[in-house]
Protein backbone atom coordinates (compact mmCIF):
# COMPACT_ATOMS: atom_id res chain seq x y z
CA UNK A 1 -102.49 81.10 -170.51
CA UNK A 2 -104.57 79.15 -168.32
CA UNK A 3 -103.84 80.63 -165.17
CA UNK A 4 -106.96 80.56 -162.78
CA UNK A 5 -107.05 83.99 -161.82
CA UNK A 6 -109.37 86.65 -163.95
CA UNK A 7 -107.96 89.61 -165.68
CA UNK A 8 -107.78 92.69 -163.91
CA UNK A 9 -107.56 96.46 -165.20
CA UNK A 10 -106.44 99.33 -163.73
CA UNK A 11 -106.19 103.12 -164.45
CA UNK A 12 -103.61 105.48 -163.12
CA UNK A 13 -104.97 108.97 -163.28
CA UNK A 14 -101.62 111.24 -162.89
CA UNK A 15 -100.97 114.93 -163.41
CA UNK A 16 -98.72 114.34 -166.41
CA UNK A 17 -100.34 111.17 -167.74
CA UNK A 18 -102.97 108.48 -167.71
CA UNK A 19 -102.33 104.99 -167.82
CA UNK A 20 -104.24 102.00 -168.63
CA UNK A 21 -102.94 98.42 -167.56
CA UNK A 22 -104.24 95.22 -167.93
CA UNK A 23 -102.81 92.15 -166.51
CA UNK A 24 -103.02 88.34 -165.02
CA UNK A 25 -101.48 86.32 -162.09
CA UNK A 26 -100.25 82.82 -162.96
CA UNK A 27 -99.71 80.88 -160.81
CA UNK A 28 -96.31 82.10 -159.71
CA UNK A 29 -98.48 84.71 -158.43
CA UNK A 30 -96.52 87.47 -160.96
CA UNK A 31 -98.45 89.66 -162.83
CA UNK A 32 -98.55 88.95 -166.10
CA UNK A 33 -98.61 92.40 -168.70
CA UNK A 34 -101.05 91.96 -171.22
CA UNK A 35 -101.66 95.50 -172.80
CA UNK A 36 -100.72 98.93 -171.67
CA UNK A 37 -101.62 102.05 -172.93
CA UNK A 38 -100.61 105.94 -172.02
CA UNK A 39 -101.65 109.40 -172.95
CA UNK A 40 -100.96 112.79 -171.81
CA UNK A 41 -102.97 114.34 -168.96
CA UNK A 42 -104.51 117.45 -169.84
CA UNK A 43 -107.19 117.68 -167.75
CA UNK A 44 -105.29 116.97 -163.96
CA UNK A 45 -103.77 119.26 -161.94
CA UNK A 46 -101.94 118.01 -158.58
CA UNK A 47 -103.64 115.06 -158.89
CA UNK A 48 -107.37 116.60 -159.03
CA UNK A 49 -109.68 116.38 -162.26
CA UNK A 50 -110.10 119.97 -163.47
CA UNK A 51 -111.59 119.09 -167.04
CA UNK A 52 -113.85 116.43 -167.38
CA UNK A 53 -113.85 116.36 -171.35
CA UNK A 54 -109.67 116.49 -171.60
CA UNK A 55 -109.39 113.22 -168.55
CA UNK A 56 -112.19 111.52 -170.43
CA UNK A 57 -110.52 111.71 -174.32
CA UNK A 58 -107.25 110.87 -172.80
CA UNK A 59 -108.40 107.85 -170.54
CA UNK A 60 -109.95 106.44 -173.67
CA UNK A 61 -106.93 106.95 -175.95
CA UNK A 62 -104.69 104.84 -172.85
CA UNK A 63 -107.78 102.27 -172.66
CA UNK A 64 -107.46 101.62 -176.81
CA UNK A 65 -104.20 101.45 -177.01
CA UNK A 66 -104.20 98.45 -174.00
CA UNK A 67 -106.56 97.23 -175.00
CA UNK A 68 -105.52 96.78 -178.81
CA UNK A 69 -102.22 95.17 -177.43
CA UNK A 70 -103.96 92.76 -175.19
CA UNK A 71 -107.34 91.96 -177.19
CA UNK A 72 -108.98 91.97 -174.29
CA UNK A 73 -112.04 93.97 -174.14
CA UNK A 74 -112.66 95.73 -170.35
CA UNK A 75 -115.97 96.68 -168.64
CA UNK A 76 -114.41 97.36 -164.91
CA UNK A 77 -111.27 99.13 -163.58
CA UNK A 78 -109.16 99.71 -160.50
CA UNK A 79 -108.59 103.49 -160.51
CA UNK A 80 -105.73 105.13 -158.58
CA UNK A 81 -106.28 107.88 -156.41
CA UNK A 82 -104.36 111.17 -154.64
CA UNK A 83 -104.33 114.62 -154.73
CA UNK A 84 -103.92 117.34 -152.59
CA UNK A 85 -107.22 116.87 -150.93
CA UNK A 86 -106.60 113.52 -149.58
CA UNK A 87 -105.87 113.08 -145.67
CA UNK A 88 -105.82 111.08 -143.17
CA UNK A 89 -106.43 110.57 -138.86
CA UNK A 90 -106.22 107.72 -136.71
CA UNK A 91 -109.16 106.39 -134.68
CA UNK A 92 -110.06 103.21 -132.54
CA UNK A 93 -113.21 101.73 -131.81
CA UNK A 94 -114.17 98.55 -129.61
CA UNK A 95 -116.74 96.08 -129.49
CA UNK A 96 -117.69 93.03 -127.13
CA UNK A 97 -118.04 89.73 -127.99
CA UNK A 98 -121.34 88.07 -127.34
CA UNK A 99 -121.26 84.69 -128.48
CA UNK A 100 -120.89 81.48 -126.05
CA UNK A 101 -117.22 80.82 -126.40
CA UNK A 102 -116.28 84.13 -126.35
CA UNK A 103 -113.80 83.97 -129.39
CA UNK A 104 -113.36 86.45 -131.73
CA UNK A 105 -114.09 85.60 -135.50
CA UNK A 106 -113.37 87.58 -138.59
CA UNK A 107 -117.04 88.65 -138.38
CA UNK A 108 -115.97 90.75 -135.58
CA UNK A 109 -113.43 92.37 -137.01
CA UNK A 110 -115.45 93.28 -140.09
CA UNK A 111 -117.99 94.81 -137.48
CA UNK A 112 -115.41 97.17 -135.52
CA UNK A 113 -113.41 97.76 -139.64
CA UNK A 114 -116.98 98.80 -140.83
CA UNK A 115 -118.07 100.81 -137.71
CA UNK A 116 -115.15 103.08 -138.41
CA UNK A 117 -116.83 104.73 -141.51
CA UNK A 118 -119.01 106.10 -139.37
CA UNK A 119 -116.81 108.52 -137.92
CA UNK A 120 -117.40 112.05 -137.90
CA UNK A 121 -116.44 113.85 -141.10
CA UNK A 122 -116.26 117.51 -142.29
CA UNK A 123 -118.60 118.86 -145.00
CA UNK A 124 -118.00 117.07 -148.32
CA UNK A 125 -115.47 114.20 -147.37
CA UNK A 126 -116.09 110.75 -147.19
CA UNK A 127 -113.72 107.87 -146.77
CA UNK A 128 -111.85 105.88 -148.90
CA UNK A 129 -109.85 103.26 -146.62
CA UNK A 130 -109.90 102.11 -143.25
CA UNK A 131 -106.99 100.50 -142.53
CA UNK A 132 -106.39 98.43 -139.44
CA UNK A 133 -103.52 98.89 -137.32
CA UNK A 134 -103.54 96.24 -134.23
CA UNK A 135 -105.61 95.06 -131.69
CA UNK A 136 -105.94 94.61 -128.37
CA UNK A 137 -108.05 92.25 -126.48
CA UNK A 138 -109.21 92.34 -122.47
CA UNK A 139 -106.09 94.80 -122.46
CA UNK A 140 -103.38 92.81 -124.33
CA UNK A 141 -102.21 95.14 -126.56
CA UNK A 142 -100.40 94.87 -129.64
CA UNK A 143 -102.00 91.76 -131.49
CA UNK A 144 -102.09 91.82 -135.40
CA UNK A 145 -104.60 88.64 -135.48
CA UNK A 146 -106.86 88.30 -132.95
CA UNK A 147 -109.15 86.27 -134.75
CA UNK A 148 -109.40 82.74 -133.06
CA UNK A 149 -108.51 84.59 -129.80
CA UNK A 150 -110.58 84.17 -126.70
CA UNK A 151 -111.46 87.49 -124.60
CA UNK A 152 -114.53 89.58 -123.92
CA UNK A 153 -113.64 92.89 -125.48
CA UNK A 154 -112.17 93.47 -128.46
CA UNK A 155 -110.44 96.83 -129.14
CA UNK A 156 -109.08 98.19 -132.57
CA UNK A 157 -106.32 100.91 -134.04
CA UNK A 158 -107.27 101.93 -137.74
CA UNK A 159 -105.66 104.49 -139.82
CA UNK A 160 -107.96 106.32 -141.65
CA UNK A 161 -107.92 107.76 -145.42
CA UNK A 162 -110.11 110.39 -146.44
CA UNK A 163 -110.90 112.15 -149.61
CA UNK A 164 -112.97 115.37 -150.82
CA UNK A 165 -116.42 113.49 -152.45
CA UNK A 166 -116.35 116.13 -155.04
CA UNK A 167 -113.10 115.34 -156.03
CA UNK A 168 -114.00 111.55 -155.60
CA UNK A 169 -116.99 112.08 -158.00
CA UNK A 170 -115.34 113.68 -160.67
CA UNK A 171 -112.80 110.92 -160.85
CA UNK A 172 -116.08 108.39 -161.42
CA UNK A 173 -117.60 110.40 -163.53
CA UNK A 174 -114.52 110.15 -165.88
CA UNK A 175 -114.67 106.23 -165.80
CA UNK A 176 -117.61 106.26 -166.38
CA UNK A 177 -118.39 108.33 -169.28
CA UNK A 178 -114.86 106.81 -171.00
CA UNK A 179 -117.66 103.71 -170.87
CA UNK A 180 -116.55 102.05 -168.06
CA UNK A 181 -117.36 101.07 -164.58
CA UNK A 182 -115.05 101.82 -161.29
CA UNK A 183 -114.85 98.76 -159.29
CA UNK A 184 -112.39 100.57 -156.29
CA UNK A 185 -110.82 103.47 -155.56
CA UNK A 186 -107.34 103.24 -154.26
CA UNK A 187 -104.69 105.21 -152.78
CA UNK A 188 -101.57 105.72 -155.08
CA UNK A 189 -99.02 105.47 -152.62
CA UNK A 190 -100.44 102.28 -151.16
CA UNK A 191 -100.55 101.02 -154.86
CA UNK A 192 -96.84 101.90 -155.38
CA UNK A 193 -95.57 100.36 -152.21
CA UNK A 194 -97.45 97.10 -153.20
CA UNK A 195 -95.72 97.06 -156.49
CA UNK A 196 -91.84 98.04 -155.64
CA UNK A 197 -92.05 96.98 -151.35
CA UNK A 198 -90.75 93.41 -150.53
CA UNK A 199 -92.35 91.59 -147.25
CA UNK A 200 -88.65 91.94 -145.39
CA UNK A 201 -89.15 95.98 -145.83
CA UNK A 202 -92.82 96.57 -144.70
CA UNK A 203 -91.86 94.89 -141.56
CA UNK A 204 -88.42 96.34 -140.59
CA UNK A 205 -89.59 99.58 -141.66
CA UNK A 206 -89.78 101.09 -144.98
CA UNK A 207 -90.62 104.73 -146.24
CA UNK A 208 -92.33 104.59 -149.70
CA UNK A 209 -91.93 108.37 -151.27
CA UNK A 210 -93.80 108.18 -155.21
CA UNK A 211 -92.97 111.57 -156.85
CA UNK A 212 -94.87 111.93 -159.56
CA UNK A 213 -95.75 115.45 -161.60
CA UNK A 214 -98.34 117.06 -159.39
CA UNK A 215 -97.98 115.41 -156.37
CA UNK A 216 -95.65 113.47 -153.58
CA UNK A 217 -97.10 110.50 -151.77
CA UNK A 218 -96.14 108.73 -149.17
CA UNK A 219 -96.47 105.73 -147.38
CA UNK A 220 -94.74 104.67 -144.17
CA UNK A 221 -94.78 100.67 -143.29
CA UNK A 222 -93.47 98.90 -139.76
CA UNK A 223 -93.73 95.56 -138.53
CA UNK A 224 -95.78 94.86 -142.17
CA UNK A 225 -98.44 97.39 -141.34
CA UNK A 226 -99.27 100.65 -142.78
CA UNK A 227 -98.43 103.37 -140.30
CA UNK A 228 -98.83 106.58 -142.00
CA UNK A 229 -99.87 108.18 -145.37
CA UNK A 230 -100.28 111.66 -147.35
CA UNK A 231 -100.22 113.56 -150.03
CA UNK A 232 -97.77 116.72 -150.75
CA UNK A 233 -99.10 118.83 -153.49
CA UNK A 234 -95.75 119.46 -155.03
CA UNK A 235 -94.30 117.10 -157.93
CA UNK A 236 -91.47 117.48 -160.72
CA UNK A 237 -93.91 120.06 -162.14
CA UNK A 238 -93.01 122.50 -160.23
CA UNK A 239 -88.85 121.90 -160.58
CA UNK A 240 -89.83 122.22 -164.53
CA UNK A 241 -91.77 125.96 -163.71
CA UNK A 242 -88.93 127.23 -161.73
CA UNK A 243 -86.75 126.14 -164.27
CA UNK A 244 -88.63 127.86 -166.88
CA UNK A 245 -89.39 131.01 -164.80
CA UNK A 246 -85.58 131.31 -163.77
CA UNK A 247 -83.94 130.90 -167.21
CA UNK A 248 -87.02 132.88 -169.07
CA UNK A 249 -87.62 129.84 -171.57
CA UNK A 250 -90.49 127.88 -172.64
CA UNK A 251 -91.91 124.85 -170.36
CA UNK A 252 -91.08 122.00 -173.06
CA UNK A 253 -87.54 123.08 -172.97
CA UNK A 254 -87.19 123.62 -169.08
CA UNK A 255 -89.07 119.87 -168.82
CA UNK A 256 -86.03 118.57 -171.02
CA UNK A 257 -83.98 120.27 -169.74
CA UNK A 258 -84.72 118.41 -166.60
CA UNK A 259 -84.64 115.59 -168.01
CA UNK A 260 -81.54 115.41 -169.71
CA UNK A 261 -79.60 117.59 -168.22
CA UNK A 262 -80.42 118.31 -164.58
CA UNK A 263 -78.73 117.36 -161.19
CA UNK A 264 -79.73 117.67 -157.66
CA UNK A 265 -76.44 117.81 -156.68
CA UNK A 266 -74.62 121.30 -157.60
CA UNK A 267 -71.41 120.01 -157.19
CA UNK A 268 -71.46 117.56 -159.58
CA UNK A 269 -72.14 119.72 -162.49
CA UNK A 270 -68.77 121.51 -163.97
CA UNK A 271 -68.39 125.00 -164.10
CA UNK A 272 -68.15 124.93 -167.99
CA UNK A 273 -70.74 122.85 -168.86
CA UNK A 274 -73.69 124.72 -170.51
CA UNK A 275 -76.38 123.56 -172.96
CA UNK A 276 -78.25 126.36 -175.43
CA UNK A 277 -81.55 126.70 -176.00
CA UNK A 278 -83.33 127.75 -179.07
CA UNK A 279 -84.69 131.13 -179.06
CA UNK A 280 -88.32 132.35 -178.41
CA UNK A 281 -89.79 133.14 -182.45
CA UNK A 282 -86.46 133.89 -183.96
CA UNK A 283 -84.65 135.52 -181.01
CA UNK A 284 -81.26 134.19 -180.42
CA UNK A 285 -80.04 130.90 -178.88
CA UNK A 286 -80.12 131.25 -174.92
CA UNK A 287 -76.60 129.33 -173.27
CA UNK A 288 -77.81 127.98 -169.86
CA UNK A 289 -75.39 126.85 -167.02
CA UNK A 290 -75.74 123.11 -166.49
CA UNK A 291 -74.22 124.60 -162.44
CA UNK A 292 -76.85 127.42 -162.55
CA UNK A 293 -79.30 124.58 -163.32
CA UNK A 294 -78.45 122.02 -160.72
CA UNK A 295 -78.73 124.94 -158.10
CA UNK A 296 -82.09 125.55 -159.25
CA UNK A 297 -83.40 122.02 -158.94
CA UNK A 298 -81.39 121.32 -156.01
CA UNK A 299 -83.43 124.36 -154.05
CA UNK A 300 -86.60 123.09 -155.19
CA UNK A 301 -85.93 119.41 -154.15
CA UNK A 302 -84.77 120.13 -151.03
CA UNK A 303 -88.21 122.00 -150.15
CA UNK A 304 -89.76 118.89 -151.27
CA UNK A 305 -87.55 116.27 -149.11
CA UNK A 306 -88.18 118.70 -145.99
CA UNK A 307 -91.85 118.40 -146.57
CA UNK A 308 -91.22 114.88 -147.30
CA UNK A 309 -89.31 114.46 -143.69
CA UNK A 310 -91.84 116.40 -141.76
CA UNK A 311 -94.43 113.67 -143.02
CA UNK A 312 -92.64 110.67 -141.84
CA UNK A 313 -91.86 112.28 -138.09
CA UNK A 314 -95.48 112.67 -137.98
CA UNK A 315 -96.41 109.14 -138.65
CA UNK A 316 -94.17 108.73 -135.25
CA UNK A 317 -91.92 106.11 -136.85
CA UNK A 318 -89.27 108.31 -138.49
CA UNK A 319 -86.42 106.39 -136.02
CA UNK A 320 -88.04 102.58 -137.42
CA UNK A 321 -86.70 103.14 -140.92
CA UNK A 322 -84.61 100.07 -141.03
CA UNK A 323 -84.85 99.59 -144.83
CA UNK A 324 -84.83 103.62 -145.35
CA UNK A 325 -87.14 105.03 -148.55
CA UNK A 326 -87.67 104.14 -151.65
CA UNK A 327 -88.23 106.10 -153.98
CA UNK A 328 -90.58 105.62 -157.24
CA UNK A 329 -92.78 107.92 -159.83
CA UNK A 330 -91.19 109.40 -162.40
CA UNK A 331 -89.54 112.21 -160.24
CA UNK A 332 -87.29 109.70 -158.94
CA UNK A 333 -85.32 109.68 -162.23
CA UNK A 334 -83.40 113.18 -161.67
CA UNK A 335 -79.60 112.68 -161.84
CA UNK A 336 -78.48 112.09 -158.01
CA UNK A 337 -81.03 112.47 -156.38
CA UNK A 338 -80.66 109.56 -154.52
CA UNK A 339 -77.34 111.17 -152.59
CA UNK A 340 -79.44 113.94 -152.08
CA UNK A 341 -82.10 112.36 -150.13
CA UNK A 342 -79.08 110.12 -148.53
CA UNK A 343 -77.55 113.48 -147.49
CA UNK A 344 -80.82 115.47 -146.54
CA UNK A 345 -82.49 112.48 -144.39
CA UNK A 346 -79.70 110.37 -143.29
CA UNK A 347 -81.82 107.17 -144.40
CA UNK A 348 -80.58 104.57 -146.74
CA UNK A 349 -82.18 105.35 -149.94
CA UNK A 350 -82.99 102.87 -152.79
CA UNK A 351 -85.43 103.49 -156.42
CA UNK A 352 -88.32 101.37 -156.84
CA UNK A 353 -89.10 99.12 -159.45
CA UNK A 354 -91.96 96.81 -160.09
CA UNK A 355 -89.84 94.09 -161.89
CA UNK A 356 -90.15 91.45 -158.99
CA UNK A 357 -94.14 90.72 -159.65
CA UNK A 358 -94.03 91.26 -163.50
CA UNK A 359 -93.88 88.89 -166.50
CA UNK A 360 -95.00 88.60 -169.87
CA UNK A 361 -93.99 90.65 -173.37
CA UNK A 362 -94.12 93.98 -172.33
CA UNK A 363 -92.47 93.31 -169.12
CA UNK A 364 -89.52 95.10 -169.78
CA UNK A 365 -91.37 98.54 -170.62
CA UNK A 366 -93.36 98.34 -167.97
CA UNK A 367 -90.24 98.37 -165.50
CA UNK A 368 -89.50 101.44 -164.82
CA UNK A 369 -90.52 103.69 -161.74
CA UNK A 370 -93.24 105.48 -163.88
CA UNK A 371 -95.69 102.45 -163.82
CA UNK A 372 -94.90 101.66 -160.06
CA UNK A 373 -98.83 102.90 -159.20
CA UNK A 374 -100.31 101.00 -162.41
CA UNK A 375 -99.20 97.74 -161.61
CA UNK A 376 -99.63 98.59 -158.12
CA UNK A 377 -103.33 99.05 -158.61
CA UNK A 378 -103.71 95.44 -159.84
CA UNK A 379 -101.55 94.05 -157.43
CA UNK A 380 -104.41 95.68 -154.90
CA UNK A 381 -107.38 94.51 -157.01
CA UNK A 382 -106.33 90.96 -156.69
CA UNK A 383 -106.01 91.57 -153.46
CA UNK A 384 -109.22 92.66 -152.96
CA UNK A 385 -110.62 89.77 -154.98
CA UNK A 386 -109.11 87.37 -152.63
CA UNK A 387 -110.82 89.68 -149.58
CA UNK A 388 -113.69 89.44 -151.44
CA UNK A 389 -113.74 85.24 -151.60
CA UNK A 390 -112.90 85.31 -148.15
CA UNK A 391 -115.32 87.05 -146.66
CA UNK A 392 -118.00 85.58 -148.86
CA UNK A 393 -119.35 88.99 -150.22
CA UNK A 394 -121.32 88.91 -153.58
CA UNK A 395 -119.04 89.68 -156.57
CA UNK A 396 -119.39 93.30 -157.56
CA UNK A 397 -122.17 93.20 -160.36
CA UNK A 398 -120.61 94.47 -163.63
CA UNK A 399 -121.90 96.96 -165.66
CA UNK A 400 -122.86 97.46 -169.03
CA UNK A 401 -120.03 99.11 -171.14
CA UNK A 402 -122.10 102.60 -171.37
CA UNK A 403 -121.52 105.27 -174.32
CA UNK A 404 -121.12 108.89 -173.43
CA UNK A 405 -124.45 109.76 -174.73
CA UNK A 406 -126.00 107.26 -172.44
CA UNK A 407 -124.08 108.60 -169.32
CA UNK A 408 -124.44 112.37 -169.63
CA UNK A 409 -128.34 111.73 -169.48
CA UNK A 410 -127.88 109.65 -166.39
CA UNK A 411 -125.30 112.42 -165.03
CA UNK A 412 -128.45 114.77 -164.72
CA UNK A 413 -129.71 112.43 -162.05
CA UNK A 414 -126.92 113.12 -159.85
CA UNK A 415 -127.77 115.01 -156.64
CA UNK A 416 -126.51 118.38 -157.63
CA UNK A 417 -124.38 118.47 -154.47
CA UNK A 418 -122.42 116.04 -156.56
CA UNK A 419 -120.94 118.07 -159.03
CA UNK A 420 -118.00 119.73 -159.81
CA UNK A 421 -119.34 123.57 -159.20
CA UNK A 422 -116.08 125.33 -161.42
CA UNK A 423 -114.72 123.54 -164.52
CA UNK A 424 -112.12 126.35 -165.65
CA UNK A 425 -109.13 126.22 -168.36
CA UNK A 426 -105.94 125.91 -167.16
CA UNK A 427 -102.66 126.01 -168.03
CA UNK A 428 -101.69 122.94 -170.84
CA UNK A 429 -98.29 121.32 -171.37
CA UNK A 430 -97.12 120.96 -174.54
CA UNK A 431 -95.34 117.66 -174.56
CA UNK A 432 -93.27 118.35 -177.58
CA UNK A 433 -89.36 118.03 -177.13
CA UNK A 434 -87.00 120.60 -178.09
CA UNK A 435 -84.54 120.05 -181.00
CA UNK A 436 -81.14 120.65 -181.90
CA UNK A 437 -79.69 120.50 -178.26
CA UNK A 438 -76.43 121.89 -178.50
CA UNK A 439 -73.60 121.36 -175.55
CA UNK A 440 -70.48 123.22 -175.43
């Protein structure tokens, strides 16, 4: 391979797993899959690290196993990021130009990009991306590159992510005692929409909706910008509880039978159709509806995609949908839910897969709409890389791969304002699948 691009990594911390990628442009600028790696995630709820030992073991089980498949060693990651603390507001901010010509250079608009973090914040947040909108200059509004541009006053839309620092910390702290070093944090549903979102659908209008275990997220493009994004704490987690609460079965069974058996539709299950369950410690089989079922799921998901529309007619371009939503994560794999969403929104509605920028031998596995965010997150780092040579910043200095003896002495350096203030045991998902399915 003698592409000129460096390998990237990238973690995707989810509720129900952890994933390690490691790829490589070519020069078709597709992302070549060199290793992957996965593991259950015990230790994240909704998308926020509740147990630091639990995220660590399994981010370093995902790391070996890419790691072993690409024999490529890795000191520095791209780490995904959401949860239900994440927000974000929309500001502006202006700034005059002062040199002779009076033409406005990229310098500028690092200036006004960089003056944004100054913002006002509440009590433990800090932001994570500031994210121009458009410009306006002397009053001409509604200019995406005023860079070259003469005028004396340069003013400036951003959209604004922020994230709890606790939250933010915790995540680091993770990387870091796994032995490796963070190089950027980044927003999963902007890391989905670059991996399954074509040029054509950013700028006619696209929703991007990434269901994933603990959370929703979603990302609302027009006219190629980034209009809108958030977080809803609810996930397929929470279709698999009320399946297990409203049948009175275990939560491996109620995840499978999710999985194989559910429908968001009601009306496309038959009235006959049932599936049994093994009984709880030698009770007796349990038949379940596969009708009863669907109505259970459909409730749920219809919560979920009003939540889901309420976000999008608060970004204020709900009626600019021209290429409707896509939908990614592993949620978007229940049976119709597609015509669900197609019936609940009145959008067009499409699934997301990252097989247009991905090549190489385990291209195939990676396509699916589980590892949308994964190879999202490089797609973002080699983005940022390119920012990076462009703007003629330093490279990020690397860091030593650190063990976690090392890093739990240098953790009692950190401010104590830093730390996660109530680690407590939580609920844990047994993955294990139920046997001896039985339809009649």
């Amino acid at each position: 391979m003698d592409s000129k691009f460096k390998t990237i990594a990238a973690i995707d911390i989810g509720t129900t797993k952890i994933v390690a990628i490691i790829g490589k442009k070519d020069d078709d600028g597709k992302i070549e899959i060199l290793g992957i790696g996965k593991a259950q995630s015990l230790g994240v709820k909704r998308g926020v690290v509740l147990n630091i030992e639990d995220t660590v073991n399994a981010i370093e089980k995902a790391v070996k196993e890419a790691v072993e498949k690409s024999k490529i060693e890795i000191e520095d990651v791209y780490v995904g990021i959401a949860g239900q603390h994440i927000k974000s507001t929309r500001t502006s901010g202006q700034r005059y130009i002062e040199n002779e010509e009076t033409e406005i250079s990229q310098k500028d608009l690092e200036i006004l990009k960089n003056d944004m973090y100054k913002i006002s914040l509440e009590a433990g947040e800090e932001i994570l991306h500031v994210l121009p909108q458009a410009y306006s200059v002397d009053n001409e509004n509604g200019i995406k590159h005023p860079v070259g541009i003469s005028g004396k006053r340069l003013v400036g839309n951003f959209h604004i992510v922020i994230g709890k620092t606790a939250s933010i910390n915790n995540i680091k702290k993770c990387i870091n005692r796994a032995g490796l070093s963070v190089n950027s944090l980044i927003l999963e549903p902007m890391a989905s929409a670059f991996a399954v979102l074509t040029k054509d659908e950013k700028s006619t209008g696209v929703a991007l909706v990434d269901i994933g275990g603990g959370t929703t997220d979603i990302a609302v493009f027009y006219d190629g910008v980034i209009r809108h994004t958030s977080v809803i704490p609810f996930g397929g987690n929470v279709i698999t509880t009320d399946i297990m609460e409203g049948f009175k079965i275990l939560e491996r069974f109620a995840e499978e039978l999710k999985i194989q058996y559910g429908s968001a539709l009601p009306e496309m299950a038959k009235d006959n159709e049932v599936v049994t369950i093994p009984g709880i410690s030698g009770r007796p089989p349990k038949e379940i509806s596969l009708k009863s079922l669907a109505f259970v799921i459909n409730a749920r998901m219809k919560e979920i995609i009003g939540a889901i529309s309420f976000q999008i007619d608060e970004s204020g371009f709900g009626k600019n949908l021209g290429a409707g939503i896509v939908l990614t994560g592993g949620g978007a794999l229940l049976h119709n839910l597609t015509q669900l969403f197609a019936f609940e929104t009145g959008h067009d509605i499409k699934i997301g897969l990252p097989q247009k920028y991905i090549t190489g031998e385990y291209a195939e596995e990676v396509n699916k709409t589980i590892f949308a965010t994964s190879v999202g997150l490089i797609l973002q780092g080699y983005e940022e890389e390119k920012y990076q040579n462009i703007d003629g910043n330093k490279p990020k200095k690397k860091s030593k791969k650190r063990t976690k003896k090392s890093q739990k002495e240098n953790d009692a350096e950190v401010p104590m304002k830093n730390w996660l203030k109530n680690i407590g045991d939580f609920f844990v998902e047994d993955d294990n699948k139920f046997q001896d399915k039985e339809e009649k």
